[in-house]
Protein backbone atom coordinates (compact mmCIF):
# COMPACT_ATOMS: atom_id res chain seq x y z
CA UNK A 1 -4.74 -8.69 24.62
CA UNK A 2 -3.82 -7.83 20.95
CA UNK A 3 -6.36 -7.21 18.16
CA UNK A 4 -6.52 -7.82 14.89
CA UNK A 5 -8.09 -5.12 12.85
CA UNK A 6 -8.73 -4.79 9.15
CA UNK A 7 -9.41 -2.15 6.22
CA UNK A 8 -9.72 -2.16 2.98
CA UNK A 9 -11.52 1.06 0.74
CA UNK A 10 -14.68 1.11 -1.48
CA UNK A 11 -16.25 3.25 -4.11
CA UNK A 12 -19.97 2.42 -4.95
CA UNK A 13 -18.94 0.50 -7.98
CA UNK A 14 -16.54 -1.94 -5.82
CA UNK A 15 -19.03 -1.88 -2.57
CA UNK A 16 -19.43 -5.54 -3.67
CA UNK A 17 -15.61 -6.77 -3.93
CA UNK A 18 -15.14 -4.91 -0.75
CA UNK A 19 -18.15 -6.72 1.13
CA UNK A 20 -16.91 -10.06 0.50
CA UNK A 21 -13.45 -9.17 1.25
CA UNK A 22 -14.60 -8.13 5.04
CA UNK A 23 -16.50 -11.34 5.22
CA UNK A 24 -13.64 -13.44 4.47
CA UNK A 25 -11.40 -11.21 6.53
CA UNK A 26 -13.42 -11.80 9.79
CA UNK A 27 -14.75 -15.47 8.50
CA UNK A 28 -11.48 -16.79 7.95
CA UNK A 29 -8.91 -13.98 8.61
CA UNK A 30 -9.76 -14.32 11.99
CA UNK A 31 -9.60 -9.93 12.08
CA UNK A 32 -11.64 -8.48 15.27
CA UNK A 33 -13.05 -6.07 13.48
CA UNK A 34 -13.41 -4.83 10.00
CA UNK A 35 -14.00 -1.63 8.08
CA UNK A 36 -14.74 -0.45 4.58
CA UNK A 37 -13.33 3.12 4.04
CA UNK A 38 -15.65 4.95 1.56
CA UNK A 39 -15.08 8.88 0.45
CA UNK A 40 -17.24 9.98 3.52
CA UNK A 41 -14.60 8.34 5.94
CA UNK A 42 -11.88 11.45 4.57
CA UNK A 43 -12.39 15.03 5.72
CA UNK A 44 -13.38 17.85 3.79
CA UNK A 45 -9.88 19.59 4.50
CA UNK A 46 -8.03 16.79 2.91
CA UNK A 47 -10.10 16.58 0.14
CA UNK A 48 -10.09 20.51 -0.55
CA UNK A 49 -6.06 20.33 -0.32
CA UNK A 50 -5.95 17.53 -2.76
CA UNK A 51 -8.89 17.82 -4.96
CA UNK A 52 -6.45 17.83 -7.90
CA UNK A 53 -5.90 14.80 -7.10
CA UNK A 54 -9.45 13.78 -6.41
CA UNK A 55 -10.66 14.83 -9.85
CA UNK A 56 -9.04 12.23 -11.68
CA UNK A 57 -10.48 8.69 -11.86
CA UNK A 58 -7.50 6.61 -11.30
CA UNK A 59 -7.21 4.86 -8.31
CA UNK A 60 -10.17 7.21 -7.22
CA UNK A 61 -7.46 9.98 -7.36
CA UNK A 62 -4.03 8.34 -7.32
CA UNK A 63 -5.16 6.51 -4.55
CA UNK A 64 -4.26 9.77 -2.13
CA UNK A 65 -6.66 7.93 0.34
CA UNK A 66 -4.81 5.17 1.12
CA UNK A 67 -2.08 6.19 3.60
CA UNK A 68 -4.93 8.32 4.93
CA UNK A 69 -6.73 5.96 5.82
CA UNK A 70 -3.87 3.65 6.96
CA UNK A 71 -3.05 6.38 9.26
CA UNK A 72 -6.73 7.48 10.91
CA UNK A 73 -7.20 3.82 11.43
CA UNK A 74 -3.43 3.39 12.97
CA UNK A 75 -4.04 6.15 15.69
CA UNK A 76 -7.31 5.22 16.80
CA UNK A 77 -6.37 1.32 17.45
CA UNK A 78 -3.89 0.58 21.02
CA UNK A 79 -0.42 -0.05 20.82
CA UNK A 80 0.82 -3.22 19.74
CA UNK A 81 -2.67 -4.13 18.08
CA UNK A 82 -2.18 -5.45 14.20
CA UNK A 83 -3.74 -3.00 11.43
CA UNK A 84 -3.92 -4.41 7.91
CA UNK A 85 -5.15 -2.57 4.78
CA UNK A 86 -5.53 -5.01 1.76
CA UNK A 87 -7.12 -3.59 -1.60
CA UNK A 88 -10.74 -4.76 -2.21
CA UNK A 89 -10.93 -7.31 -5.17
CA UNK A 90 -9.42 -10.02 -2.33
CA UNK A 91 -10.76 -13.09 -0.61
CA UNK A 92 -8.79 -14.43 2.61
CA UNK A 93 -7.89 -17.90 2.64
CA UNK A 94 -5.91 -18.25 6.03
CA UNK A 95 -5.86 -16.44 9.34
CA UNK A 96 -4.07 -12.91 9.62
CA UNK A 97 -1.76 -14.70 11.89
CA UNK A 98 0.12 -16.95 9.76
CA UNK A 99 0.75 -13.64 7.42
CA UNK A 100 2.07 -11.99 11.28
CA UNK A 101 4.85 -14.98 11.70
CA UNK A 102 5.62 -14.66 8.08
CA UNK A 103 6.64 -11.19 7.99
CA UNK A 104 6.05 -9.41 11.27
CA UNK A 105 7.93 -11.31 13.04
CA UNK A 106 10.91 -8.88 14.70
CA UNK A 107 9.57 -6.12 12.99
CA UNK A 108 6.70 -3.80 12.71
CA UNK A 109 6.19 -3.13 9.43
CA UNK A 110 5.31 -5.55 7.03
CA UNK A 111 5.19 -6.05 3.28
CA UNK A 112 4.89 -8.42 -0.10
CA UNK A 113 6.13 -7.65 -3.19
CA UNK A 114 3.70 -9.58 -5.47
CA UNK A 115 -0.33 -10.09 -5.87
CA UNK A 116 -1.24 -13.76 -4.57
CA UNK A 117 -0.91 -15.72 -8.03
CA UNK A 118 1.14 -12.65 -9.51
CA UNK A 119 4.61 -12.04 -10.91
CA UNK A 120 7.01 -9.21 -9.61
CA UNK A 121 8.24 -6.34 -10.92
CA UNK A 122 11.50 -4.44 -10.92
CA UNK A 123 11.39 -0.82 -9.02
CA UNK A 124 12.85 1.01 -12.62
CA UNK A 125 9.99 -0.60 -14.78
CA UNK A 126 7.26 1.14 -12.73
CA UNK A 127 8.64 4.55 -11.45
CA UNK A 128 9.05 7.21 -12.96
CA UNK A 129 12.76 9.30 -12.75
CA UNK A 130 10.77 12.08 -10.82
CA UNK A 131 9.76 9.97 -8.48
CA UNK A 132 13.28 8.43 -7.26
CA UNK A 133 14.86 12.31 -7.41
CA UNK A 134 11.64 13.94 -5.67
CA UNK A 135 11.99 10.97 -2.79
CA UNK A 136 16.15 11.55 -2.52
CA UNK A 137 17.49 8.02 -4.28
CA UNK A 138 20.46 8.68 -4.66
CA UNK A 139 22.67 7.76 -8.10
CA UNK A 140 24.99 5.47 -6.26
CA UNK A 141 25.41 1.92 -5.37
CA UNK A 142 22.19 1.98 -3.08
CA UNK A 143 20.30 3.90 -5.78
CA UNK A 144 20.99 1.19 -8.11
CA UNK A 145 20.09 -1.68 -5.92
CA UNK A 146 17.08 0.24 -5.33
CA UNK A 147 15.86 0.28 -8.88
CA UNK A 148 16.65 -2.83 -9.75
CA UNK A 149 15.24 -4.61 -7.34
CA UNK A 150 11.43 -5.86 -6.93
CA UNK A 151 8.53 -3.37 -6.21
CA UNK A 152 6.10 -3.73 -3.55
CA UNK A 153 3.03 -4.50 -3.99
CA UNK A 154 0.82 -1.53 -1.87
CA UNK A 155 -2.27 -3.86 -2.22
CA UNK A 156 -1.62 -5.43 1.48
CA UNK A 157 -0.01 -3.55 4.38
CA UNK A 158 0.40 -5.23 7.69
CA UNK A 159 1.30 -3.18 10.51
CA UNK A 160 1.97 -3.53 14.60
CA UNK A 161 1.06 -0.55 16.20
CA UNK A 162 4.26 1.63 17.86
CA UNK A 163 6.10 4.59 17.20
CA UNK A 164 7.95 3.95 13.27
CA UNK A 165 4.95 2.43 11.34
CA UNK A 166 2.88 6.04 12.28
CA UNK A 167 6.20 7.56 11.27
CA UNK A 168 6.11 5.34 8.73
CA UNK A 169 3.05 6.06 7.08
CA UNK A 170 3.35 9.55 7.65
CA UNK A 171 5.98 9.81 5.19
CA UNK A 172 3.83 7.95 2.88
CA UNK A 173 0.91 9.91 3.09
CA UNK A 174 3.14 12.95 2.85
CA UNK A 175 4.69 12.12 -0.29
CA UNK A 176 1.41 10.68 -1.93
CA UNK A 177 0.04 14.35 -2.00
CA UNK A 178 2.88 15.28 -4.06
CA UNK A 179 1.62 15.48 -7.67
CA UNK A 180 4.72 15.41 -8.88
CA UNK A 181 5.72 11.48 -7.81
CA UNK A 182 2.15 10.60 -7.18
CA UNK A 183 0.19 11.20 -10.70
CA UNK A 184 0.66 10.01 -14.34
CA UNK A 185 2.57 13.57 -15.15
CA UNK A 186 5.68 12.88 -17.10
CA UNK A 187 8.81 13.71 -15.47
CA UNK A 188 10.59 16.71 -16.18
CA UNK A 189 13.77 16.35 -14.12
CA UNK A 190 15.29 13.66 -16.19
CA UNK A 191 14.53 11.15 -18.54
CA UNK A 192 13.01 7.36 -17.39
CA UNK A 193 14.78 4.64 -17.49
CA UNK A 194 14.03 2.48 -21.41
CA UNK A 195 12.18 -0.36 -19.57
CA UNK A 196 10.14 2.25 -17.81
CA UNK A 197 6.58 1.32 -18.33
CA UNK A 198 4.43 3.39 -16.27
CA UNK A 199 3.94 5.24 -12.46
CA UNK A 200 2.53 3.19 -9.99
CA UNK A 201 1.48 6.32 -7.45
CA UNK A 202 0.61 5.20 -4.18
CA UNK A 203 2.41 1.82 -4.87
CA UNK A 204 5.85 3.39 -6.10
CA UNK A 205 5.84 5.35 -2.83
CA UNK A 206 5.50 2.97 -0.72
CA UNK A 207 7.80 0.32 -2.02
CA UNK A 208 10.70 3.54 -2.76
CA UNK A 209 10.26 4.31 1.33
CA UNK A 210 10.77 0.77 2.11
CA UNK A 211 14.01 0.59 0.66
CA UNK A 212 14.20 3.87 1.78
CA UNK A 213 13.77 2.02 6.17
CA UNK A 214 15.34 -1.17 4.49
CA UNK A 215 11.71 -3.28 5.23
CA UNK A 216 12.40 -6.20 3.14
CA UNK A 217 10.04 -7.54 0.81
CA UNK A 218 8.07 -11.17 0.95
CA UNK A 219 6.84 -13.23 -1.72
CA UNK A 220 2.60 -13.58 -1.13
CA UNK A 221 2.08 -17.34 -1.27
CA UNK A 222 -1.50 -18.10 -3.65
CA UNK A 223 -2.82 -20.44 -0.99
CA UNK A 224 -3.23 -17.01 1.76
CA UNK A 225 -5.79 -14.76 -0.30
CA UNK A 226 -7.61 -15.37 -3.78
CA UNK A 227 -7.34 -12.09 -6.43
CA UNK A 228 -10.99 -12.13 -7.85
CA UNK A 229 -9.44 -11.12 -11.14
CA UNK A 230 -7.14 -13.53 -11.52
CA UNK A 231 -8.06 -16.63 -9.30
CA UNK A 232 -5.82 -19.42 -10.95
């Protein structure tokens, strides 16, 4: 029988978001089990490699954790189980199975492109020129598509256990320890594009590899979670 498992990841000062978000997500996300990642969860070689990463406050270092923990999680559960990481400052308001036929459905990999109550963004406004050169998008017709369409939103990752989404997210954790696409550093390759408004690290990877498999993006109806800072 499938299960339904859930992350999400915690430093001391959001301990509290990421409580209630497990409570909701076995309460009303109907999740089997449930698991707050803290720093103690990532291993002291990972942390040594990346500590330049670790050092800076941001995302609790760029948020270098996430497809780290997306990944340890992914290999320990049984094949075909669902795995999904949501960011901590969320409440569930449906079952984890109504997201599944929304946007797992034929596929194994599944993504929104927008907070619940949020706007979207366009790829070009939030990454950086480094980034699409260091991750090989190309300057043609795909390239362009590529930046000017929406960005996803790495706040909620929903995954079915096989084969691509652990090749999958071992891309993304291998290009989230590159500084270079990863941090704030300006790009030295080229110039950004004049709506560029700033990197989104972790969240400009993932949505650049998506385009990158061709997983399309969903819009996150309100009524399935609640964003505690911006509940209306």
């Amino acid at each position: 029988m499938v299960k339904y498992h859930f992350i999400t990841f915690a430093t001391p000062d959001h301990m509290s978001f990421a409580e209630a978000n497990v409570k909701s997500a076995l309460e009303t996300g109907g999740f089997d089990t449930a698991k707050i990642y803290t720093m103690d969860d990532i291993d002291d070689c990972y942390r040594l490699k990346n500590a330049h990463f670790f050092k800076h406050k941001r995302l609790a270092g760029y948020a270098v954790w996430k497809p780290y923990i997306i990944l340890k999680r992914l290999l320990e559960i049984d094949e075909e189980d669902i795995l999904c990481y949501n960011d901590s400052k969320y409440i569930w308001l449906t079952n984890v199975r109504t997201l599944e036929k929304d946007i797992l459905t034929g596929r194994n990999i599944g993504v929104y492109s927008n907070k619940p109550n949020s706007g979207r963004y366009i790829e070009k406004q939030l990454t950086k020129y480094d980034a699409f050169l260091l991750m090989n998008i190309p300057n043609n017709e795909f390239g362009e598509r590529a930046k000017n369409s929406n960005q996803v939103w790495s706040g909620f990752v929903l995954l079915r256990k096989s084969f691509n989404p652990i090749r999958f997210i071992g891309e993304w954790l291998t290009y989230n320890q590159d500084f270079r696409i990863a941090s704030d550093s300006p790009s030295v390759f080229g110039t950004n594009d004049p709506i560029f408004h700033e990197n989104r690290h972790d969240q400009t990877i993932l949505s650049l590899l998506c385009k990158k498999w061709g997983i399309p993006m969903h819009f996150l109806d309100k009524n399935y979670m609640i964003d505690v800072r911006n509940p209306m």
